[in-house]
N, C-alpha and C. Protein backbone atom coordinates (compact mmCIF):
# COMPACT_ATOMS: atom_id res chain seq x y z
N UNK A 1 188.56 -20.08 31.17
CA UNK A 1 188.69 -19.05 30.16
C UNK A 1 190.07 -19.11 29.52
N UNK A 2 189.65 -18.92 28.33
CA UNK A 2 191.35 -18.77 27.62
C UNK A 2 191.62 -17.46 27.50
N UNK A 3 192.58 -16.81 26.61
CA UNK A 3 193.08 -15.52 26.55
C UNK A 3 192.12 -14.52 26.05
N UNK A 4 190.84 -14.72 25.72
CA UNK A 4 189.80 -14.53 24.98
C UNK A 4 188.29 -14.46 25.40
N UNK A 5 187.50 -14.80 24.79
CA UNK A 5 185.70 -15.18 25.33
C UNK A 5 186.02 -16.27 26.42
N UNK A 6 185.44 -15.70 27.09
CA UNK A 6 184.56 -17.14 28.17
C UNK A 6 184.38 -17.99 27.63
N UNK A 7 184.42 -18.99 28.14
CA UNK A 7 183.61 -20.25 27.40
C UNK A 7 182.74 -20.70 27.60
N UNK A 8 181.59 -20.00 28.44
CA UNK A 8 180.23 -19.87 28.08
C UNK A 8 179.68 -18.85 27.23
N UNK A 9 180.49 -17.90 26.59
CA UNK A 9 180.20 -17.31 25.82
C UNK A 9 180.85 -17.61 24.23
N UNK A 10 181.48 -18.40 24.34
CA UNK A 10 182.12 -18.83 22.93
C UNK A 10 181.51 -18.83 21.83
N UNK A 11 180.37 -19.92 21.99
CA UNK A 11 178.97 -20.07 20.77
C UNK A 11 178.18 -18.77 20.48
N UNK A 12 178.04 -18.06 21.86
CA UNK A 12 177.29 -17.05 21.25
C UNK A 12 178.11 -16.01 20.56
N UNK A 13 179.73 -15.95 20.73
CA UNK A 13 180.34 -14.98 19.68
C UNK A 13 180.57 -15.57 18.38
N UNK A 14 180.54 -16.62 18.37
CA UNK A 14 180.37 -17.75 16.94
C UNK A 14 180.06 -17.18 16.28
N UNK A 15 178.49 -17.58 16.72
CA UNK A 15 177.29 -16.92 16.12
C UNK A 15 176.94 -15.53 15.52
N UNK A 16 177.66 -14.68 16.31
CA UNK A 16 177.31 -13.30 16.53
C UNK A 16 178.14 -13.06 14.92
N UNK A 17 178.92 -13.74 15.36
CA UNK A 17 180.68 -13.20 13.97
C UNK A 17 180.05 -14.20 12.73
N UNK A 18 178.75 -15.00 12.68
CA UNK A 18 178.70 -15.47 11.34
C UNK A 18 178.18 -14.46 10.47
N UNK A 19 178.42 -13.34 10.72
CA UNK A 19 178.23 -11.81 10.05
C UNK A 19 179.06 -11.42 9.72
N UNK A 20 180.37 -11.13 8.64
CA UNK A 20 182.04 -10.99 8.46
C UNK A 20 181.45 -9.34 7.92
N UNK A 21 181.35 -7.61 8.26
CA UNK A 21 181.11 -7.36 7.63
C UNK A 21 182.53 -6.73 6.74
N UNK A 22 183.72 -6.66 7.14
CA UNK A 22 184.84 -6.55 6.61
C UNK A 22 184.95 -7.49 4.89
N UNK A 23 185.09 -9.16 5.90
CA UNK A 23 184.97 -9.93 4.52
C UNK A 23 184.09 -9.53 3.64
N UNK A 24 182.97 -9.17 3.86
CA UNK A 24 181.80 -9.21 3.29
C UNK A 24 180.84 -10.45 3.37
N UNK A 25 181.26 -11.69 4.23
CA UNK A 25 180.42 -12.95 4.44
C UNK A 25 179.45 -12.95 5.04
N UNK A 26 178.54 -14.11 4.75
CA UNK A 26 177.61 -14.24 5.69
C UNK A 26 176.90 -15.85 6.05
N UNK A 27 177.31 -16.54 7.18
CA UNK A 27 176.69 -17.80 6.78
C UNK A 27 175.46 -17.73 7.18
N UNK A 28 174.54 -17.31 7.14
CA UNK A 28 173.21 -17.15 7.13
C UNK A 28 172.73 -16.84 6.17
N UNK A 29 173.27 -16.51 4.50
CA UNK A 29 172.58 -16.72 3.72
C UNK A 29 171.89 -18.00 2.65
N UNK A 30 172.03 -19.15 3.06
CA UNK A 30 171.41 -19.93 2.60
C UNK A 30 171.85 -21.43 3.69
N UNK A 31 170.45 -22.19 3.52
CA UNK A 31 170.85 -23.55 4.48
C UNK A 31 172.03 -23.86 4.23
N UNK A 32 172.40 -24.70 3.14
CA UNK A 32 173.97 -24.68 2.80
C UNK A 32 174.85 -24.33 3.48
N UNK A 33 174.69 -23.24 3.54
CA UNK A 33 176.17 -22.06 4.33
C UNK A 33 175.39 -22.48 5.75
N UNK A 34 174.77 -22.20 6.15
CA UNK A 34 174.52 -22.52 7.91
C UNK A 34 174.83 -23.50 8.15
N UNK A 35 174.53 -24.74 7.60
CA UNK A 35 174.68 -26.28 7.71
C UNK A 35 176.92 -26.32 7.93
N UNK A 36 177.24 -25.85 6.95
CA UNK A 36 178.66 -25.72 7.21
C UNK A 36 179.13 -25.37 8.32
N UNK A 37 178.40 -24.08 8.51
CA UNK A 37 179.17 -23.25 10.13
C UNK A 37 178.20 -24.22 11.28
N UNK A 38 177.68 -24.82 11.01
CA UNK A 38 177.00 -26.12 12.12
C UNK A 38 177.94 -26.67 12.48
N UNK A 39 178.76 -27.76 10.98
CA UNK A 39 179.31 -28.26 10.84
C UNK A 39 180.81 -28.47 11.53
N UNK A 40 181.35 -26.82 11.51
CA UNK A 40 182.42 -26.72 11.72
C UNK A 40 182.36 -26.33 13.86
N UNK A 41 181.01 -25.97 14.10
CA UNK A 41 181.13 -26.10 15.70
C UNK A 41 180.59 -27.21 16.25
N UNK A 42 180.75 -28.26 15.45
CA UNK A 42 180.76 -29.80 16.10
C UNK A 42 179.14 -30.09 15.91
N UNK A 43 178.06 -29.36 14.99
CA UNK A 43 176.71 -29.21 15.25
C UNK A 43 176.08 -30.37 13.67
N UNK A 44 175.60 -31.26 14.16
CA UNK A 44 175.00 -31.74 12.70
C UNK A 44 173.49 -31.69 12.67
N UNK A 45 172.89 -32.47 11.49
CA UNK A 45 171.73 -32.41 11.36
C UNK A 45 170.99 -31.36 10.45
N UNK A 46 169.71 -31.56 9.88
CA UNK A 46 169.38 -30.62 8.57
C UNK A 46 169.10 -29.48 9.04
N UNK A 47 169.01 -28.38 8.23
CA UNK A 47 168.48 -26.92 8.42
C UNK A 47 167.60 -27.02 7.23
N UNK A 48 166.18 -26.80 7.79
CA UNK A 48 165.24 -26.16 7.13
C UNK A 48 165.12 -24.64 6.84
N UNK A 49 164.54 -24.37 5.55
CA UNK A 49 164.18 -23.19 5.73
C UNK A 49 163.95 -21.94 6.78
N UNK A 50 162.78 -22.62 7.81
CA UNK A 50 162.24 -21.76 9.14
C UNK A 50 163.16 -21.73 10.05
N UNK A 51 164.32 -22.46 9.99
CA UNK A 51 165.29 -23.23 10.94
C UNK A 51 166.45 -21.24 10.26
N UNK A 52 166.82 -21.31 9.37
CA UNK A 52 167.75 -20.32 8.90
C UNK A 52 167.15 -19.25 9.26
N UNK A 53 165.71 -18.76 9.26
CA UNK A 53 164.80 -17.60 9.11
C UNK A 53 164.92 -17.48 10.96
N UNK A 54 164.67 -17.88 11.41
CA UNK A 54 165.15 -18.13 13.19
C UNK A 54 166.22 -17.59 13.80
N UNK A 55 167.09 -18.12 13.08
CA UNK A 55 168.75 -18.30 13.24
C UNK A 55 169.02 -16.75 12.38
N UNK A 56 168.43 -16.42 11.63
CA UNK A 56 168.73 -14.73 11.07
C UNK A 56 168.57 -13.67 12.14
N UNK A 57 166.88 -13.86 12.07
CA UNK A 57 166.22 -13.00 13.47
C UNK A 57 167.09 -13.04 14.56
N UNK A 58 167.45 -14.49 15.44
CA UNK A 58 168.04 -14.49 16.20
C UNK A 58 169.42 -13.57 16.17
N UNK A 59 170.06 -13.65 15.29
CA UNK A 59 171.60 -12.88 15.07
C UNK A 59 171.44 -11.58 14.86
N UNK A 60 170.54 -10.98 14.30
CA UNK A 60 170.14 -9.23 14.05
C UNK A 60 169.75 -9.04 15.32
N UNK A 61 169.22 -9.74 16.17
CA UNK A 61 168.71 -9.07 17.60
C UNK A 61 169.85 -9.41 18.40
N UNK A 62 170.70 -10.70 18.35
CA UNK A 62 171.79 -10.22 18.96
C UNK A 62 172.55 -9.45 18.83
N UNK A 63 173.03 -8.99 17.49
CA UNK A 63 173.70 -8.21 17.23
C UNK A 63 173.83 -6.67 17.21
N UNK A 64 172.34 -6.31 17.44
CA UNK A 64 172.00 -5.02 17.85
C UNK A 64 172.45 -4.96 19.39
N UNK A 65 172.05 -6.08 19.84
CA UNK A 65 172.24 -5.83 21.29
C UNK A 65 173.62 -5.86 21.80
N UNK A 66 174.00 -6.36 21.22
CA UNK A 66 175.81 -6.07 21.51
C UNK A 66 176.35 -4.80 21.06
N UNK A 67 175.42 -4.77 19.91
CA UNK A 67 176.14 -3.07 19.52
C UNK A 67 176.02 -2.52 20.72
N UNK A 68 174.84 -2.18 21.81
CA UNK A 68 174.07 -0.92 22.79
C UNK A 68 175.01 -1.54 23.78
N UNK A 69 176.23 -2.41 23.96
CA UNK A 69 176.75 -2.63 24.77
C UNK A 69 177.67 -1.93 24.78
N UNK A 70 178.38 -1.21 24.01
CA UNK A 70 179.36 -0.18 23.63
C UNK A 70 178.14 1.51 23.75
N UNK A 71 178.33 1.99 25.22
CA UNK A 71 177.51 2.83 25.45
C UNK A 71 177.89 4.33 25.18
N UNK A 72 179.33 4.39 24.96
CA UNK A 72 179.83 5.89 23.65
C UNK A 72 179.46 5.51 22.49
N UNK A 73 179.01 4.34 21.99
CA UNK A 73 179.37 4.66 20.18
C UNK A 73 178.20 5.62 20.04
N UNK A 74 178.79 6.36 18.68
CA UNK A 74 177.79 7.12 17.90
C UNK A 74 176.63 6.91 17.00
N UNK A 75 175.41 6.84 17.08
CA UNK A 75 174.20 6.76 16.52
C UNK A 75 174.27 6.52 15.72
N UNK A 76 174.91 6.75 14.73
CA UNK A 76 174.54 6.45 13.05
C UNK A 76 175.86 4.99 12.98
N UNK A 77 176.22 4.57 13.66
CA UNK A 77 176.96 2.95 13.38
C UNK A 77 176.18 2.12 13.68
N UNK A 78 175.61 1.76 12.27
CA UNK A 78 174.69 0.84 11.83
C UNK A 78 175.10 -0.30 12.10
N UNK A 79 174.26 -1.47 12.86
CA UNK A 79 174.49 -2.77 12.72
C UNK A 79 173.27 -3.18 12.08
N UNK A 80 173.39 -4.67 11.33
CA UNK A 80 172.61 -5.32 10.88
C UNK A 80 171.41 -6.12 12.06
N UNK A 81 170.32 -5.26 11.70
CA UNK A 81 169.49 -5.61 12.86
C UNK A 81 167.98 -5.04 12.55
N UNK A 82 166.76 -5.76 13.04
CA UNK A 82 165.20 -5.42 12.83
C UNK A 82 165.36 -4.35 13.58
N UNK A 83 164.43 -3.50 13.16
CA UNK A 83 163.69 -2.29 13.84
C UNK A 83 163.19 -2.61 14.66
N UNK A 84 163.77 -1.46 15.91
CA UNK A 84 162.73 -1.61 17.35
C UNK A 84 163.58 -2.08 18.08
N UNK A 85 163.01 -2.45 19.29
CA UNK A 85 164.26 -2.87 21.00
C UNK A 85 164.25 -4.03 20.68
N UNK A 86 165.92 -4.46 20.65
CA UNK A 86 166.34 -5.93 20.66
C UNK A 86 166.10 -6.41 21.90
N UNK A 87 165.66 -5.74 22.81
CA UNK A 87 165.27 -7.09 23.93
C UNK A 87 164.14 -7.67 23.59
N UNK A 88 163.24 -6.84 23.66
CA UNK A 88 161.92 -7.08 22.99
C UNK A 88 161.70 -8.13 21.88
N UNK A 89 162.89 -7.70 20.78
CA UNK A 89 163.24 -8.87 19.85
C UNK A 89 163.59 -10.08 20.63
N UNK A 90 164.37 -9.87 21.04
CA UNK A 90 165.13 -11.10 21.95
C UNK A 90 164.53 -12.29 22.59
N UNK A 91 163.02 -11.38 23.75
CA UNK A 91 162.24 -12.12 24.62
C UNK A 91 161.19 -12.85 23.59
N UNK A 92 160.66 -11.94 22.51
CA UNK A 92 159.43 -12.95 21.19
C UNK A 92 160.30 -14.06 20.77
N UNK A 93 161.82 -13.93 20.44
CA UNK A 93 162.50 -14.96 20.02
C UNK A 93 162.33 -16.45 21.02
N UNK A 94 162.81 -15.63 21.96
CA UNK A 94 163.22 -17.02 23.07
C UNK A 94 161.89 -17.26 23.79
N UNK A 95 161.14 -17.10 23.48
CA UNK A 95 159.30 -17.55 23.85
C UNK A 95 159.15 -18.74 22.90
N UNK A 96 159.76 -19.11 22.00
CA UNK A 96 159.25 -19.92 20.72
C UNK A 96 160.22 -21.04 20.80
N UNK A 97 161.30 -20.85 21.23
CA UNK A 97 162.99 -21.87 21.50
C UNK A 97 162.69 -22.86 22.96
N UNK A 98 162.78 -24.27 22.59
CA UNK A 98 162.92 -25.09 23.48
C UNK A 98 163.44 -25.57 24.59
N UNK A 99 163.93 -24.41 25.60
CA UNK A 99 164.36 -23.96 26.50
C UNK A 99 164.38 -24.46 28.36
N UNK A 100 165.02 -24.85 28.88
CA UNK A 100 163.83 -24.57 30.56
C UNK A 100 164.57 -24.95 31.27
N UNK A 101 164.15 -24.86 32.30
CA UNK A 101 165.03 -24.77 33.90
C UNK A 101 165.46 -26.51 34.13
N UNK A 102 167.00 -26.67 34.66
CA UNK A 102 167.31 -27.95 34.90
C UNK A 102 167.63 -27.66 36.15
N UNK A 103 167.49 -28.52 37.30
CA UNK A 103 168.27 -28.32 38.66
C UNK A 103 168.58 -30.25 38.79
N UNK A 104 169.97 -30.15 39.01
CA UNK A 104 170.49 -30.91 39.08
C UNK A 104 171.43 -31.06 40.64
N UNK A 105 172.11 -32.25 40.96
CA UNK A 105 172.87 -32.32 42.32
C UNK A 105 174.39 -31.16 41.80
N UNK A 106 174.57 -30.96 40.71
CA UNK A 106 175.68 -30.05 40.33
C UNK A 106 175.28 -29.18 40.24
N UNK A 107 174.32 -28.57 40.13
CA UNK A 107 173.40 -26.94 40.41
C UNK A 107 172.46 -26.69 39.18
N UNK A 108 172.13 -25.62 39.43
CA UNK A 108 171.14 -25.49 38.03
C UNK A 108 171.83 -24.41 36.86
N UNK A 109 170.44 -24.92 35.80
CA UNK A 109 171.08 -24.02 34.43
C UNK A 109 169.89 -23.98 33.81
N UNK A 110 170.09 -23.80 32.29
CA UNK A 110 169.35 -23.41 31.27
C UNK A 110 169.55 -24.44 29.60
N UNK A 111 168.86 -25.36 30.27
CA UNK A 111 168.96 -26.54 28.64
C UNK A 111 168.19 -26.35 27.56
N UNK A 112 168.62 -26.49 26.42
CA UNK A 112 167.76 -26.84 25.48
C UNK A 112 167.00 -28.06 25.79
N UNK A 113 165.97 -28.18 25.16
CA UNK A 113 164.98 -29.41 25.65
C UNK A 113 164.75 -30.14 24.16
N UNK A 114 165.28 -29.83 22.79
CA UNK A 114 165.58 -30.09 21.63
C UNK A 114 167.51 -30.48 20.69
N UNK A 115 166.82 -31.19 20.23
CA UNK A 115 168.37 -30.93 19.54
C UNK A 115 167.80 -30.19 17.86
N UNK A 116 169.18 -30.18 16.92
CA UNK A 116 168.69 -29.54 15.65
C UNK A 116 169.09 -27.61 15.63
N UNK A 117 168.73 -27.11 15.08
CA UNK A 117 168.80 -25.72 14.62
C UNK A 117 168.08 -25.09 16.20
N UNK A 118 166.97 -25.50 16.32
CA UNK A 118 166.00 -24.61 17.57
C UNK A 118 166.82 -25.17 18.80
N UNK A 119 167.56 -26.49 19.03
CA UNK A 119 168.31 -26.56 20.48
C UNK A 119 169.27 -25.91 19.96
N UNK A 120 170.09 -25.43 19.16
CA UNK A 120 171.28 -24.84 19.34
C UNK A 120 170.76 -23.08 19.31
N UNK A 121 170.03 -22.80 19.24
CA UNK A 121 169.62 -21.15 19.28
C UNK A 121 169.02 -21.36 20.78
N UNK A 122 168.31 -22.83 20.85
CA UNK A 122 167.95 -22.24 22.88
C UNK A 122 169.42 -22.33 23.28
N UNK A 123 170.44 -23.00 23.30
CA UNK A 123 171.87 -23.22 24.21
C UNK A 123 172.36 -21.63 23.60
N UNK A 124 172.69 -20.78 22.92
CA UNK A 124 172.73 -19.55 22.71
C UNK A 124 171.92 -18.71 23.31
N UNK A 125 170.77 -18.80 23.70
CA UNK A 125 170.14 -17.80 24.18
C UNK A 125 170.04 -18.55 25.95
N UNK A 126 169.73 -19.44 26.25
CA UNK A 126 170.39 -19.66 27.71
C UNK A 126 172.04 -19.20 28.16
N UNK A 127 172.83 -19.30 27.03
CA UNK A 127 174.34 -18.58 27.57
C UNK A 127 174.34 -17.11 28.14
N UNK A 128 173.48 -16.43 26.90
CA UNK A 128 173.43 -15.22 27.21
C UNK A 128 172.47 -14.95 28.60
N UNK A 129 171.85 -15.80 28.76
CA UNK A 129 170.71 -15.13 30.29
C UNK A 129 171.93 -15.40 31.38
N UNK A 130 172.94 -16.51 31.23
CA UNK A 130 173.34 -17.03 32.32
C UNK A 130 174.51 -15.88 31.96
N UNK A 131 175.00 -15.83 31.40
CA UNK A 131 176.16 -14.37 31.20
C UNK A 131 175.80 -13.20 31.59
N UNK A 132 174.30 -12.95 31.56
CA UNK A 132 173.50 -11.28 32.40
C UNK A 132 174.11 -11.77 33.71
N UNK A 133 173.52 -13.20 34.31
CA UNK A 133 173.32 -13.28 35.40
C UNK A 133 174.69 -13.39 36.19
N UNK A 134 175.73 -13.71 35.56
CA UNK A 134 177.49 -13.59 36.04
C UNK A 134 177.93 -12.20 36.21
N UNK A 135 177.90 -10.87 35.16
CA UNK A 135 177.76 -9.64 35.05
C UNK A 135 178.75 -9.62 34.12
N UNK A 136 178.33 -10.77 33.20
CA UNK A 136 179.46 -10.69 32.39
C UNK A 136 179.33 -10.16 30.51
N UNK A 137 177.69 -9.88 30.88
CA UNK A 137 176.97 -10.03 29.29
C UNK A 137 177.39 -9.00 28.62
N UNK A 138 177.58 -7.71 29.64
CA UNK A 138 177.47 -6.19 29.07
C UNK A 138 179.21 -6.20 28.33
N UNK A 139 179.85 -7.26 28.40
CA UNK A 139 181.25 -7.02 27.68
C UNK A 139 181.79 -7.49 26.79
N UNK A 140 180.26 -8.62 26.10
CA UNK A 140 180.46 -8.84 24.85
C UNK A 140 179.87 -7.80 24.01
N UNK A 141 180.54 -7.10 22.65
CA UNK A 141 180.23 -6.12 22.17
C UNK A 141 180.63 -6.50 20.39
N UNK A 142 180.18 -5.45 19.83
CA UNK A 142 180.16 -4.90 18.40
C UNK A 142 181.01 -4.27 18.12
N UNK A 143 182.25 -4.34 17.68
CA UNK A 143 183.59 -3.47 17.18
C UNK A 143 182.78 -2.11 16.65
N UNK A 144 182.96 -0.98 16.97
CA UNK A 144 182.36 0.04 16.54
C UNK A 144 183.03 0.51 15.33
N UNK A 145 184.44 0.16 15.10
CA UNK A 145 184.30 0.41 13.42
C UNK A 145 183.34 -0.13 12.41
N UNK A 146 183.10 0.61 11.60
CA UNK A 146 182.05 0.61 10.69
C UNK A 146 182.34 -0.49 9.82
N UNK A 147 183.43 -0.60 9.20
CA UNK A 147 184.00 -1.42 8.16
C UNK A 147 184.04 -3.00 8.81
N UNK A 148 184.08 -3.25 10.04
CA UNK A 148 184.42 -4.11 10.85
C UNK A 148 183.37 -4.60 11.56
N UNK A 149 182.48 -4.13 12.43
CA UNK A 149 181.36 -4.60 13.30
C UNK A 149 181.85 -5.95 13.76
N UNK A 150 182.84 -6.71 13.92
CA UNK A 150 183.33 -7.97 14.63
C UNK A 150 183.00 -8.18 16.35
N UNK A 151 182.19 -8.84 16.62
CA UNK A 151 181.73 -9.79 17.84
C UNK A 151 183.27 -10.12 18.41
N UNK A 152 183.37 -9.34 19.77
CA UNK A 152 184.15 -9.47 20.54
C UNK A 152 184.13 -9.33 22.10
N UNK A 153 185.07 -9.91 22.49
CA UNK A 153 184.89 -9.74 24.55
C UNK A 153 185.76 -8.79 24.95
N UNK A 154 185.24 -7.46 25.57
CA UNK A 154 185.78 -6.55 26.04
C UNK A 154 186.23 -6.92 27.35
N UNK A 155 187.82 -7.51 27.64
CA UNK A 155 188.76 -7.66 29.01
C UNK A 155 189.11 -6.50 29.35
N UNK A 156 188.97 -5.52 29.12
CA UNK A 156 189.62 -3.95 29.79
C UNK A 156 189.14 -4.22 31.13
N UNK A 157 189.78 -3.53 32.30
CA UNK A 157 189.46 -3.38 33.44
C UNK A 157 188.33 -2.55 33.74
N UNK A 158 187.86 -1.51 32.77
CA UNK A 158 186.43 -0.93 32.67
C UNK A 158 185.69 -1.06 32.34
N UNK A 159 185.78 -2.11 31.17
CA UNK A 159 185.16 -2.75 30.21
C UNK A 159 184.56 -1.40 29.28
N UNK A 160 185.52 -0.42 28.86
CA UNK A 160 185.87 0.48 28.25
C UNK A 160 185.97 0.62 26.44
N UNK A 161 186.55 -0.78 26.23
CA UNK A 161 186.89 -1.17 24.91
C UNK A 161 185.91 -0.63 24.04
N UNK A 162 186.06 -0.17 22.88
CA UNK A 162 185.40 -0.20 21.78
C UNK A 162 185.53 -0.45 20.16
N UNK A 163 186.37 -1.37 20.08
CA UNK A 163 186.86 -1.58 18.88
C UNK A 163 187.67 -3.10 19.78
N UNK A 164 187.47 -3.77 18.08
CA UNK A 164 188.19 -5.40 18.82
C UNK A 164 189.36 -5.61 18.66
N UNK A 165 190.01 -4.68 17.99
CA UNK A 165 191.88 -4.62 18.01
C UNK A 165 192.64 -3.87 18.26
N UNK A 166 193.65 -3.80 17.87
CA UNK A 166 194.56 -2.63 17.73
C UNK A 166 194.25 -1.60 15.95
N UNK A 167 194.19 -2.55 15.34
CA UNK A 167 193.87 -2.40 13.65
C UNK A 167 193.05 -1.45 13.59
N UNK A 168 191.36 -1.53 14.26
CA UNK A 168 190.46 -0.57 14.50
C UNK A 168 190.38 0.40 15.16
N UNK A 169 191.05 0.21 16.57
CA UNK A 169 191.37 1.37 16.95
C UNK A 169 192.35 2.68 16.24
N UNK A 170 193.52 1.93 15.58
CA UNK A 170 194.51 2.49 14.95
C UNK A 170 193.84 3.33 14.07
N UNK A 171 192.90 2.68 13.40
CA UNK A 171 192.32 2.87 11.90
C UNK A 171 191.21 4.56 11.94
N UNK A 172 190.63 4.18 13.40
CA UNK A 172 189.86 5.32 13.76
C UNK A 172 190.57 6.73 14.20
N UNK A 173 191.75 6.24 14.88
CA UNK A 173 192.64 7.54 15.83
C UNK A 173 193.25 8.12 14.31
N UNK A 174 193.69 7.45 13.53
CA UNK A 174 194.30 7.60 12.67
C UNK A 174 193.47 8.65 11.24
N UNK A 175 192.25 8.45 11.06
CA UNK A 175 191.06 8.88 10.44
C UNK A 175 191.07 10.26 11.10
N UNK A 176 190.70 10.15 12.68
CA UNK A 176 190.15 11.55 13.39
C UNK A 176 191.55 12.23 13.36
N UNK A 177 192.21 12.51 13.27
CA UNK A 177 193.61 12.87 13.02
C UNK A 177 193.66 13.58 12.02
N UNK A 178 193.70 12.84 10.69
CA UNK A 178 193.32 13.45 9.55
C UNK A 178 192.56 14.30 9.73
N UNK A 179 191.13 14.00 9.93
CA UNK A 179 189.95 15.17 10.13
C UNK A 179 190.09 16.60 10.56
N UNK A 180 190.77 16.34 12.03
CA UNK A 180 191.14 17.08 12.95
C UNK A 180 192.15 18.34 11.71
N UNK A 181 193.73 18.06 11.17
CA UNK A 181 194.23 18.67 9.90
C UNK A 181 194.21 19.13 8.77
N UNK A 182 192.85 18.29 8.62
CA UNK A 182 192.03 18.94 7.26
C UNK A 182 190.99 20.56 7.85
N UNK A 183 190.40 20.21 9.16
CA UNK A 183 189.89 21.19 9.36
C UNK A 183 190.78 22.56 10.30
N UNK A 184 191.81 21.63 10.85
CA UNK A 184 192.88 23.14 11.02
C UNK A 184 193.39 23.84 10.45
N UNK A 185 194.12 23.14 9.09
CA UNK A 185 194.25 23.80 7.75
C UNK A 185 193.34 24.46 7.41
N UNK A 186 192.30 24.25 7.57
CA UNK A 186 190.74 25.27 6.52
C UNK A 186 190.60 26.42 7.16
N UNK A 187 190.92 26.36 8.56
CA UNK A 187 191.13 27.35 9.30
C UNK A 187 191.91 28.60 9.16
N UNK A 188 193.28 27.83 8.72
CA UNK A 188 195.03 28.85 8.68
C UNK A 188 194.65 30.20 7.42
């Protein structure tokens, strides 16, 4: 591990963050743009159409599910995500992904059994089963600022975190503050 994500969780915060909603980016809107962010995590080879439409689904159900990993945030902080339980999303996803059990003399895991767009969404969705199974899954999360939603690894010793910086946190204490003076004043 570096100062940061696991590095079995690296790809799947990749992934998670090819959602900028600050910037306003998104490389999931057209093959093009996916093929690049392939590109740039060492990944080649074409993206089809069904290949992007996969790789969408896949990221709205992760990304919901990282939100519910932050178990104070408040209800109405919307992430980009299908209606209904992202596990549920999650398990129809990874029923269809080229996936399966390896046991090897170095121990076992979870391979893709493909290369292309569908092996790199099974090696993402095997990280995450093998990250439940460490107890390490519940601390990748969804920056609960609104403006922000950034894919991050909560290191707190409680795994407490809810916001991925100082910036967001600042940004929020700083907001409820205000709030807090606007409505003591209304008071006086």
């Amino acid at each position: 591990m570096d100062g940061g994500v696991p590095e079995q969780l690296v790809l799947v915060e990749a992934f998670a963050n090819t959602l900028d909603v600050e910037e306003g980016t998104d490389e999931l809107t057209t093959t093009e743009r996916f093929q690049r962010w392939l590109s740039a995590q060492g990944r080649e080879g074409p993206v089809a159409p069904a290949d992007l439409d996969l790789a969408w689904q896949l990221r709205a159900a992760l990304r919901l599910e990282l939100s519910a990993h932050d178990t104070e945030a408040p209800a109405d902080d919307a992430v980009e995500a299908p209606a209904g339980d992202p596990r549920a999303e999650l398990d129809r996803l990874a029923a269809g992904l080229p996936l399966r059990a390896r046991f090897t003399e170095g121990g076992m895991g979870l391979v893709p059994t493909a290369d292309g767009v569908p092996g790199l969404l099974a090696e993402i969705v095997a990280a995450m089963v093998l990250a439940e199974r460490d107890g390490i899954w519940s601390r990748l999360k969804i920056c609960r600022e609104g403006t922000c939603q950034w894919a991050y690894y909560d290191r707190s010793k409680n795994s407490s975190k809810c916001w991925c910086g100082a910036s967001c946190g600042n940004r929020n204490k700083t907001r409820a503050y205000r709030q807090r003076r606007v409505v003591g004043s209304a008071r006086a």
